[in-house]
N, C-alpha and C. Protein backbone atom coordinates (compact mmCIF):
# COMPACT_ATOMS: atom_id res chain seq x y z
N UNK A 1 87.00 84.95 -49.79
CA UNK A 1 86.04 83.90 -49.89
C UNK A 1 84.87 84.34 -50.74
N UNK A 2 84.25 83.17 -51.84
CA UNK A 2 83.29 83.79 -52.40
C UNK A 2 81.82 83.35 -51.57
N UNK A 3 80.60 83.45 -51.77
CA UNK A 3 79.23 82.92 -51.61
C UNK A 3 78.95 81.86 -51.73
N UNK A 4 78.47 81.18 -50.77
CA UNK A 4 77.93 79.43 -51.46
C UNK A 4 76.87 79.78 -52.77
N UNK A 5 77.07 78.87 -53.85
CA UNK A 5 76.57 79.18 -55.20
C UNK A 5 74.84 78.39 -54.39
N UNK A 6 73.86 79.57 -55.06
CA UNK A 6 72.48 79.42 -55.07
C UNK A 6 72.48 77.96 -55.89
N UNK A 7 71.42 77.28 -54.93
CA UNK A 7 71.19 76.05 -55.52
C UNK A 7 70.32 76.30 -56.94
N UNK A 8 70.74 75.37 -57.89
CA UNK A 8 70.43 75.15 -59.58
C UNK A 8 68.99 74.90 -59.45
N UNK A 9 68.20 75.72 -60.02
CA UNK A 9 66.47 75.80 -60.41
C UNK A 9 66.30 74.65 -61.11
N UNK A 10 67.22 73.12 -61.44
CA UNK A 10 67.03 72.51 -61.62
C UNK A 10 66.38 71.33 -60.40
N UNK A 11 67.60 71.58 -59.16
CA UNK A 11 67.05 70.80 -57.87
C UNK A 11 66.05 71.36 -57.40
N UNK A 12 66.12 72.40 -57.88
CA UNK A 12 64.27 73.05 -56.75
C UNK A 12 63.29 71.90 -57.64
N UNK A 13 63.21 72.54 -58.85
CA UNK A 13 62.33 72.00 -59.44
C UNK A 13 62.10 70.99 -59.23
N UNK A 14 62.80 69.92 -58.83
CA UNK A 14 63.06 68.30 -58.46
C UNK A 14 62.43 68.16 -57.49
N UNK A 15 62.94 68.86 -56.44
CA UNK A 15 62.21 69.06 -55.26
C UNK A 15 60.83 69.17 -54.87
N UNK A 16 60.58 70.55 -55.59
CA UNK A 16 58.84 70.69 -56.10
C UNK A 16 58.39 69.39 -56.40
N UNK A 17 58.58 68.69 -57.41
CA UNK A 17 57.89 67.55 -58.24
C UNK A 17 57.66 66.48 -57.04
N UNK A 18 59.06 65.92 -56.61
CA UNK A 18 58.89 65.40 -55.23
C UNK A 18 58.30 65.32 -54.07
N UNK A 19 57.62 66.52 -53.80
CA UNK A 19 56.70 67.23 -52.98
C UNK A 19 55.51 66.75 -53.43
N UNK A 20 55.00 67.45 -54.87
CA UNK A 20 53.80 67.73 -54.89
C UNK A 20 53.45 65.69 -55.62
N UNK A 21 54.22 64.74 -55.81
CA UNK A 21 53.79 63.41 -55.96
C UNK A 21 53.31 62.74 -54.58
N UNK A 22 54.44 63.36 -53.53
CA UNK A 22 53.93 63.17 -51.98
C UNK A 22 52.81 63.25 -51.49
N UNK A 23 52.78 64.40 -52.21
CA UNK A 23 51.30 65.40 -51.63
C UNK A 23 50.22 64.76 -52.23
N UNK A 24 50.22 64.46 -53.35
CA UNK A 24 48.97 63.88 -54.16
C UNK A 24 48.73 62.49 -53.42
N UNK A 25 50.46 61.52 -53.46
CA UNK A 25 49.79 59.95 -52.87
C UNK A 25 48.99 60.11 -51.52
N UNK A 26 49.45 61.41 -50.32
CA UNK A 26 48.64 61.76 -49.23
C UNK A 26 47.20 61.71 -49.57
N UNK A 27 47.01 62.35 -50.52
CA UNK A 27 45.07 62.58 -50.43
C UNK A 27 44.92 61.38 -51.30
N UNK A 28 45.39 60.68 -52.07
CA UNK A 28 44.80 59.69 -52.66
C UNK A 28 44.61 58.31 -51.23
N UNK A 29 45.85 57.83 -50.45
CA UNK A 29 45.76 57.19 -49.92
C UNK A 29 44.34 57.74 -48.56
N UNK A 30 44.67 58.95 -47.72
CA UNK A 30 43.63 59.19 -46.93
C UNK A 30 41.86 59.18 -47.64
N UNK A 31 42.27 59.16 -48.96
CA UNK A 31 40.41 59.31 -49.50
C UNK A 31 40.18 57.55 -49.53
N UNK A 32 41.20 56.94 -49.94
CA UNK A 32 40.97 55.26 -50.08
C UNK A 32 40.59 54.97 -48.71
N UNK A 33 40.94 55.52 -47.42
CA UNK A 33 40.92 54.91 -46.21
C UNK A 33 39.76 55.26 -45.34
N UNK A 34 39.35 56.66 -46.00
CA UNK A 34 37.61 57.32 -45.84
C UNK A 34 36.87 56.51 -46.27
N UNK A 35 37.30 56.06 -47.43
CA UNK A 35 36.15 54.84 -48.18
C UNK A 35 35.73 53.82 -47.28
N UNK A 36 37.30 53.16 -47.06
CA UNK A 36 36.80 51.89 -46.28
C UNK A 36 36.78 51.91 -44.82
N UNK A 37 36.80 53.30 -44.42
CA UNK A 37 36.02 53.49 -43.12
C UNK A 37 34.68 53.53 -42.79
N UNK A 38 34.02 54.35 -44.11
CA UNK A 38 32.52 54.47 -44.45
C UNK A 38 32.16 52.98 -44.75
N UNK A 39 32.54 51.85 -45.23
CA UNK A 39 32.27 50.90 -45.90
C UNK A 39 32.20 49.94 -44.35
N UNK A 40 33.08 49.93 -43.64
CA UNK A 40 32.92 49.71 -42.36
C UNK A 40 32.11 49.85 -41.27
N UNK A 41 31.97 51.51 -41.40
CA UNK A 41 31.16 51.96 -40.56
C UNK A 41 29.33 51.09 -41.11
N UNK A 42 29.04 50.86 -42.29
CA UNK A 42 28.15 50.64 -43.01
C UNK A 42 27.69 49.33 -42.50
N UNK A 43 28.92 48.26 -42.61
CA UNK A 43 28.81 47.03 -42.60
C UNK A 43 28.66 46.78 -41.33
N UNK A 44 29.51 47.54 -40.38
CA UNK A 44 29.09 47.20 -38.86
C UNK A 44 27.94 47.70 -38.06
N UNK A 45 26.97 48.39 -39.00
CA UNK A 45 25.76 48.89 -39.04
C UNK A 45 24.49 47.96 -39.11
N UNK A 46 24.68 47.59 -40.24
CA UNK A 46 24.13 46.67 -41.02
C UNK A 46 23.79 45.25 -40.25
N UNK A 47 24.95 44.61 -39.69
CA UNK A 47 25.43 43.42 -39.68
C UNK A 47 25.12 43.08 -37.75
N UNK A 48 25.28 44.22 -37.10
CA UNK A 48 25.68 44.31 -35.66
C UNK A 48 24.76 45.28 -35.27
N UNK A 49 24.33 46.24 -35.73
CA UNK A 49 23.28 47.25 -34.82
C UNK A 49 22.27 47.65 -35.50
N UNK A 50 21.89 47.34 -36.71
CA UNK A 50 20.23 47.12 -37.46
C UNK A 50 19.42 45.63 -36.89
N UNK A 51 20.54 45.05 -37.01
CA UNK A 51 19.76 43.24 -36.46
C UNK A 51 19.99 42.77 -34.97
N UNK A 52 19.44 42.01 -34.83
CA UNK A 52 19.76 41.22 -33.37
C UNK A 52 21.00 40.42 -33.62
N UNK A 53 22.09 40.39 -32.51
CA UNK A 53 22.49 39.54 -32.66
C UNK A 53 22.14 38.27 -32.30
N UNK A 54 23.28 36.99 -32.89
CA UNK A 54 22.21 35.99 -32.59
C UNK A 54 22.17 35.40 -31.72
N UNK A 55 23.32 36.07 -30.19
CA UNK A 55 23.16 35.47 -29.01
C UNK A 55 22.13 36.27 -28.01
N UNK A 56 21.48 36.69 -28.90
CA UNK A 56 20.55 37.69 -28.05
C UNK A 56 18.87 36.87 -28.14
N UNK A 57 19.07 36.10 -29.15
CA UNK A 57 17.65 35.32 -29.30
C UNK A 57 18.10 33.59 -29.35
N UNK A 58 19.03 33.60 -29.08
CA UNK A 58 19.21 31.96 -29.00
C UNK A 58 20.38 32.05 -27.66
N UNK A 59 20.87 30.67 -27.42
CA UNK A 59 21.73 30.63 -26.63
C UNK A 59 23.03 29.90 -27.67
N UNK A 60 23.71 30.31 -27.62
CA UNK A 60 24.83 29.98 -28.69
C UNK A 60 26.06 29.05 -27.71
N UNK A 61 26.62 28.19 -28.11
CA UNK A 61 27.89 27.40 -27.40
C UNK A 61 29.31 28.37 -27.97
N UNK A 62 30.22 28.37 -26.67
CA UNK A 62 31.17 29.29 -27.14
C UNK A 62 32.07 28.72 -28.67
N UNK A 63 32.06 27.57 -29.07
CA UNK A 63 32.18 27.67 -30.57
C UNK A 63 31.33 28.37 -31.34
N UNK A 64 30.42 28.47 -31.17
CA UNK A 64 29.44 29.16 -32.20
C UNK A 64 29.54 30.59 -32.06
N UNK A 65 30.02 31.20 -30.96
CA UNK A 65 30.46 32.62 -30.84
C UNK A 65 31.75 32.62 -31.52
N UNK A 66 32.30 32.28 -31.25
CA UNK A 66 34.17 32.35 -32.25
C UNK A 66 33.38 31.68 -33.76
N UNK A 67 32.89 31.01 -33.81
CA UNK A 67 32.20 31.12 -35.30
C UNK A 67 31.67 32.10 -36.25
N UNK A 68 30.88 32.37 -35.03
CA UNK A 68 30.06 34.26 -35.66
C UNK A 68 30.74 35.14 -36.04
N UNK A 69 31.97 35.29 -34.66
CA UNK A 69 33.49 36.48 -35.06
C UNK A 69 34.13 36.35 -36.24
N UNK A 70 34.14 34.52 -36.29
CA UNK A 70 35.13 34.41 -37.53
C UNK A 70 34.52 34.85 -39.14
N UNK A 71 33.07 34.49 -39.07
CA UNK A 71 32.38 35.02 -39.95
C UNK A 71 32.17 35.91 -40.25
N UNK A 72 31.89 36.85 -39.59
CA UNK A 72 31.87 37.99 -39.51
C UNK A 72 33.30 38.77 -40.11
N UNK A 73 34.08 38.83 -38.92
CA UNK A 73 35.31 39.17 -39.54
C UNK A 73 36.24 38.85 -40.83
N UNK A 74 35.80 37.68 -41.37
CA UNK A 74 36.02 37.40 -42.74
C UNK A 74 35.28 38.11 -44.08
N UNK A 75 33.95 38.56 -43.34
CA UNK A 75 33.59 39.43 -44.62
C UNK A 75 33.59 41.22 -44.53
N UNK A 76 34.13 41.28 -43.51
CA UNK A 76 34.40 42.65 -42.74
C UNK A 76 35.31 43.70 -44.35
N UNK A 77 34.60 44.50 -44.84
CA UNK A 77 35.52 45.29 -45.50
C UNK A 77 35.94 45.95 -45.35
N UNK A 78 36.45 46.77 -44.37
CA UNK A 78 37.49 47.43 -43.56
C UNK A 78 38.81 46.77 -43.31
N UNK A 79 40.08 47.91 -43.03
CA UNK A 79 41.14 47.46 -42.90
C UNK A 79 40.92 46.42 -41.76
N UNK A 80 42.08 45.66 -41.75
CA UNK A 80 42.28 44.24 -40.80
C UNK A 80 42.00 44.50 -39.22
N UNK A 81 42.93 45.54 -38.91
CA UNK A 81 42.67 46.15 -37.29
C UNK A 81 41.75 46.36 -37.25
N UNK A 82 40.96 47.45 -38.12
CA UNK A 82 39.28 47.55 -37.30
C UNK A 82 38.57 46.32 -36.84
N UNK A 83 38.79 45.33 -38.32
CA UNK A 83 38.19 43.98 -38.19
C UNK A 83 38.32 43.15 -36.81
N UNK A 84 39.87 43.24 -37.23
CA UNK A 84 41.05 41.96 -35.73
C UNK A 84 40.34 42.67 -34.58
N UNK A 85 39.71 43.96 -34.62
CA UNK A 85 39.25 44.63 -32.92
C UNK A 85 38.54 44.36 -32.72
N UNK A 86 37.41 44.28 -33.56
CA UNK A 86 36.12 44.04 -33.08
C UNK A 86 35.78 42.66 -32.80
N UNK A 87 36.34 41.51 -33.38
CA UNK A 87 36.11 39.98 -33.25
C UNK A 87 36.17 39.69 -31.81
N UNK A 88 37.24 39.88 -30.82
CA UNK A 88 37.08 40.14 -29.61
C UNK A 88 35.89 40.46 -29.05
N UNK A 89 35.17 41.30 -29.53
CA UNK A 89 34.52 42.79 -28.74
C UNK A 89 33.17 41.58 -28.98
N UNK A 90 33.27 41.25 -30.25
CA UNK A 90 31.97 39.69 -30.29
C UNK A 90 31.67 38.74 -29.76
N UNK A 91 32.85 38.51 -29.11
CA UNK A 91 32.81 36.95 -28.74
C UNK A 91 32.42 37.46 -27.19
N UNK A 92 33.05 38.71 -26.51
CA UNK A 92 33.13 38.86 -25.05
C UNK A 92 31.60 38.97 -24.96
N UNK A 93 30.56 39.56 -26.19
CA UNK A 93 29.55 39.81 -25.70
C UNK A 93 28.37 38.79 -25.58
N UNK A 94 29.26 37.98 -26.73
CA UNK A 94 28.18 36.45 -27.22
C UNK A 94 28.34 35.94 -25.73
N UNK A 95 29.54 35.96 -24.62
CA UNK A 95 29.68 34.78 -23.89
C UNK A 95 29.08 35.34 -22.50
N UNK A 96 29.07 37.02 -22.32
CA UNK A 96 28.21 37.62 -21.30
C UNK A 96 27.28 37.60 -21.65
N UNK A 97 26.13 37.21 -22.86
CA UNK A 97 24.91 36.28 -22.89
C UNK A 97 24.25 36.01 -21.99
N UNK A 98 24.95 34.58 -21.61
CA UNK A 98 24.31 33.45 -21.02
C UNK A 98 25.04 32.93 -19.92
N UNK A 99 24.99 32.90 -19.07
CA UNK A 99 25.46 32.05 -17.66
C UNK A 99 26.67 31.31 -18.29
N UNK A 100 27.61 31.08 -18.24
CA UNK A 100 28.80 30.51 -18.82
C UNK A 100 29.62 29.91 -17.91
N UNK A 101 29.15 29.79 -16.62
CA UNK A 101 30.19 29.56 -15.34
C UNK A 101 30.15 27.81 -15.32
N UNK A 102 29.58 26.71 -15.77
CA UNK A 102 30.16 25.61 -15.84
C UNK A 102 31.09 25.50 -16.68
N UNK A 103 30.39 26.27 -18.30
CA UNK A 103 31.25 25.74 -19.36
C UNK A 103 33.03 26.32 -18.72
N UNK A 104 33.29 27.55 -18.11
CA UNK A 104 34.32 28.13 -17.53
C UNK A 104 34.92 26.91 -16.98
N UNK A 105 34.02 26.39 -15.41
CA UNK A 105 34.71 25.56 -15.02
C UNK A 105 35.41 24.04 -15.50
N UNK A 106 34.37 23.65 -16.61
CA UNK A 106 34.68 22.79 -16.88
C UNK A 106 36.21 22.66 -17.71
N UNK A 107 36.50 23.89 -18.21
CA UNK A 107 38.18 24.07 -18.75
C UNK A 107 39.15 23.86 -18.10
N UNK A 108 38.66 24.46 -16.42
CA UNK A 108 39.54 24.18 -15.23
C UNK A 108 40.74 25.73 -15.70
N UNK A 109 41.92 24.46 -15.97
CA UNK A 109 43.32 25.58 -15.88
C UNK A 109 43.69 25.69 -17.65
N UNK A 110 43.14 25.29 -18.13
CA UNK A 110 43.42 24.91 -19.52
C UNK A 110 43.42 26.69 -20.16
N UNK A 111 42.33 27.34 -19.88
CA UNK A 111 42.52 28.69 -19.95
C UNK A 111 43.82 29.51 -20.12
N UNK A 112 44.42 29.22 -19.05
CA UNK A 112 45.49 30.08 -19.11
C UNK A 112 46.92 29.46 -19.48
N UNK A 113 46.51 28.38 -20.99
CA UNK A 113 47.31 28.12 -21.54
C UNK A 113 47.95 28.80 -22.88
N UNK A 114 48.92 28.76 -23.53
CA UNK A 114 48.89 29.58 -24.74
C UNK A 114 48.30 28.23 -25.80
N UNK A 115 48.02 27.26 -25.68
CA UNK A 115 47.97 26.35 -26.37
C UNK A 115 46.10 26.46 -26.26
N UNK A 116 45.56 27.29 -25.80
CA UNK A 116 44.06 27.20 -25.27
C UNK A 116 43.50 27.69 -27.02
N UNK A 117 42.96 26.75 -27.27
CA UNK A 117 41.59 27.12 -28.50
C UNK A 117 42.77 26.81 -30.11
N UNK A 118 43.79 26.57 -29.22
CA UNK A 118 44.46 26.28 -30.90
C UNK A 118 44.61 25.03 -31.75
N UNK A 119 44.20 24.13 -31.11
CA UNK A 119 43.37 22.51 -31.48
C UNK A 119 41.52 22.99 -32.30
N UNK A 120 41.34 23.71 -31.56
CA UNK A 120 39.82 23.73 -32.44
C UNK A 120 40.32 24.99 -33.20
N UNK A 121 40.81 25.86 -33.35
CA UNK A 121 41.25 26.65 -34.47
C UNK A 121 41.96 25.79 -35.91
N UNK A 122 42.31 25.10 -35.29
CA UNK A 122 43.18 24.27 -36.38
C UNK A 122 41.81 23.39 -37.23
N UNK A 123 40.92 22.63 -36.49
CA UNK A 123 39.96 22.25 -36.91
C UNK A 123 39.13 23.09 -37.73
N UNK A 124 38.69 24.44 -37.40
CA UNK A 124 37.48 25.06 -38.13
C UNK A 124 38.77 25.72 -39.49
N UNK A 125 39.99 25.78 -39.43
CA UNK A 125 40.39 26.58 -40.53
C UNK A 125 40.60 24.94 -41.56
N UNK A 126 40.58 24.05 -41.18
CA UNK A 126 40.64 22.69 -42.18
C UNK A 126 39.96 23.14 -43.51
N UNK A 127 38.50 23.93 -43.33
CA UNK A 127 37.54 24.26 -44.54
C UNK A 127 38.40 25.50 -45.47
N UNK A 128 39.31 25.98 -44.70
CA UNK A 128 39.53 27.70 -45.60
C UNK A 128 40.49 27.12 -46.32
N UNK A 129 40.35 27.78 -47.55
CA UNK A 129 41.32 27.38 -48.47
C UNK A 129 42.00 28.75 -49.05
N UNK A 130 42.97 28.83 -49.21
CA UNK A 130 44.09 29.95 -49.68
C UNK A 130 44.63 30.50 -48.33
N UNK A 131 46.15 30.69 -48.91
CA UNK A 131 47.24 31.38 -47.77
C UNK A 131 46.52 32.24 -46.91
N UNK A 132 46.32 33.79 -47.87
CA UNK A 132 45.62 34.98 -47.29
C UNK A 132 44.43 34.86 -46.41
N UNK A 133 43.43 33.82 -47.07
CA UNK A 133 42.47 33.47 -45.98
C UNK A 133 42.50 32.84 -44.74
N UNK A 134 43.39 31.64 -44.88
CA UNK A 134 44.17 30.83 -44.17
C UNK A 134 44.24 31.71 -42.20
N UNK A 135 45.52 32.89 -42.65
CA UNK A 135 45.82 33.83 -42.10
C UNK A 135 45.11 34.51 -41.11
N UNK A 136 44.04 35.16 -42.01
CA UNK A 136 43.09 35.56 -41.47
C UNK A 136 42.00 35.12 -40.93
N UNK A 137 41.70 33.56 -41.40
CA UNK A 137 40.93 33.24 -40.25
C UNK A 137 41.56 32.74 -38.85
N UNK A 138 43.16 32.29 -39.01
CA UNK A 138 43.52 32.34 -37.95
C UNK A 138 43.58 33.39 -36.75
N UNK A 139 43.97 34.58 -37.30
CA UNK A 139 43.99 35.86 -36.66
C UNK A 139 42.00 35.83 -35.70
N UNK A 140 41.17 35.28 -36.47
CA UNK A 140 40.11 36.05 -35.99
C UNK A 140 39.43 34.84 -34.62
N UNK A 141 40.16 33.57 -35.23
CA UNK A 141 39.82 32.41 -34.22
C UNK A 141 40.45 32.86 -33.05
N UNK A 142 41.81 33.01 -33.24
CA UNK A 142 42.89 33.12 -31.67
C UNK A 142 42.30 34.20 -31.35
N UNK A 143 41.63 35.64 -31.60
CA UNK A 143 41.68 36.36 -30.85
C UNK A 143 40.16 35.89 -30.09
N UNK A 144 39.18 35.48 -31.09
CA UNK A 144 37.65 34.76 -30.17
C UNK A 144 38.31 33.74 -29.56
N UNK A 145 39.12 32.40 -29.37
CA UNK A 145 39.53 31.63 -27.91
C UNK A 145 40.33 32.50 -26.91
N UNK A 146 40.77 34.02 -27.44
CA UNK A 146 41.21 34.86 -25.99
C UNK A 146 40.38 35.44 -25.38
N UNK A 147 39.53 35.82 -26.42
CA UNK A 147 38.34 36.61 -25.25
C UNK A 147 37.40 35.43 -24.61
N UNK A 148 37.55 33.97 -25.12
CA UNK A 148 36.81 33.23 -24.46
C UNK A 148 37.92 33.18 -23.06
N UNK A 149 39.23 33.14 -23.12
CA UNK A 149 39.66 32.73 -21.65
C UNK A 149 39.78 33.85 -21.01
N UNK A 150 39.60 34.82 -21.48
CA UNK A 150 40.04 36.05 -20.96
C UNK A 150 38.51 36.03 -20.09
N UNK A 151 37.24 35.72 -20.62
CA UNK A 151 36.06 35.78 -19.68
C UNK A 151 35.95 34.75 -18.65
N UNK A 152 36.37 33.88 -19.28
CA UNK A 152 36.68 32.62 -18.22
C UNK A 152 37.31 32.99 -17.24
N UNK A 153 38.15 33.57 -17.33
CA UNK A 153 39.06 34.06 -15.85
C UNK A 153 38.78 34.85 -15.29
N UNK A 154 37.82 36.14 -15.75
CA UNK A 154 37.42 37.31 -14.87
C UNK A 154 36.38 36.82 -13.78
N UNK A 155 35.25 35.44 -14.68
CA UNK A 155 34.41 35.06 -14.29
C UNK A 155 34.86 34.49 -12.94
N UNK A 156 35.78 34.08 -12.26
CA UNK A 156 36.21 33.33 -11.18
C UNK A 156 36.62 33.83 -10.11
């Protein structure tokens, strides 16, 4: 029997090249994602913990909190998840505000429908125009009418 023949310094080399294009898209993509973490971190600075929010000096109706989220989260320059997380995290705080226990009751059972807030979602996205936006303001409405039922129900 002879030796398995040493692989051809042609496949290494291949190999190498393969590697080190890997290696490069790694730091190119992790430096793009530093960016728009910093750009994030900036904006949710800026926007949320330099200013008041504005259920902190007014009393806002829970549309106008899923309004704020949606606004907000539409100009959010960070990837989508950071965004899609925090819209929640807005609305739960806009609606622990202010005493909210009629507007709660007055929903009754409607809350713990899947059909809950997707009639007035459909309404406020009437204004957005394009697919991509479309999308995304849906994403940021449904998740502000969950944290609205989601408070609605703890509240009880």
């Amino acid at each position: 029997m002879s030796p398995p023949d040493a692989p051809r310094s042609g496949t290494r080399r291949l190999l190498l090249v393969i590697a080190a294009i890997v290696a490069l898209m790694c730091v190119a993509f992790g430096y793009a994602i530093v960016q728009q973490q910093g750009s994030f971190r900036a904006y949710r600075t800026a926007t949320l913990e330099t200013v008041t929010p504005p259920w902190r000096t007014e009393r806002l109706e829970p549309e106008a909190c899923v309004r704020f989220a949606i606004d907000w989260g539409m100009a959010c320059p960070g990837l989508g998840t950071w965004c899609e997380s925090e819209a929640p995290r807005l609305v739960t705080e806009c609606m622990a505000s202010h005493d909210r226990s009629a507007y709660c009751q007055s929903l009754g059972e409607t809350v713990g429908s899947t059909e809950f807030g997707y009639a007035d979602c459909t309404r406020l996205r009437a204004e957005v125009t394009g697919k991509h936006t479309q999308r995304s303001h849906k994403k940021f409405c449904a998740a502000g009418y969950r944290a609205i039922a989601q408070h609605c129900r703890s509240a009880r």
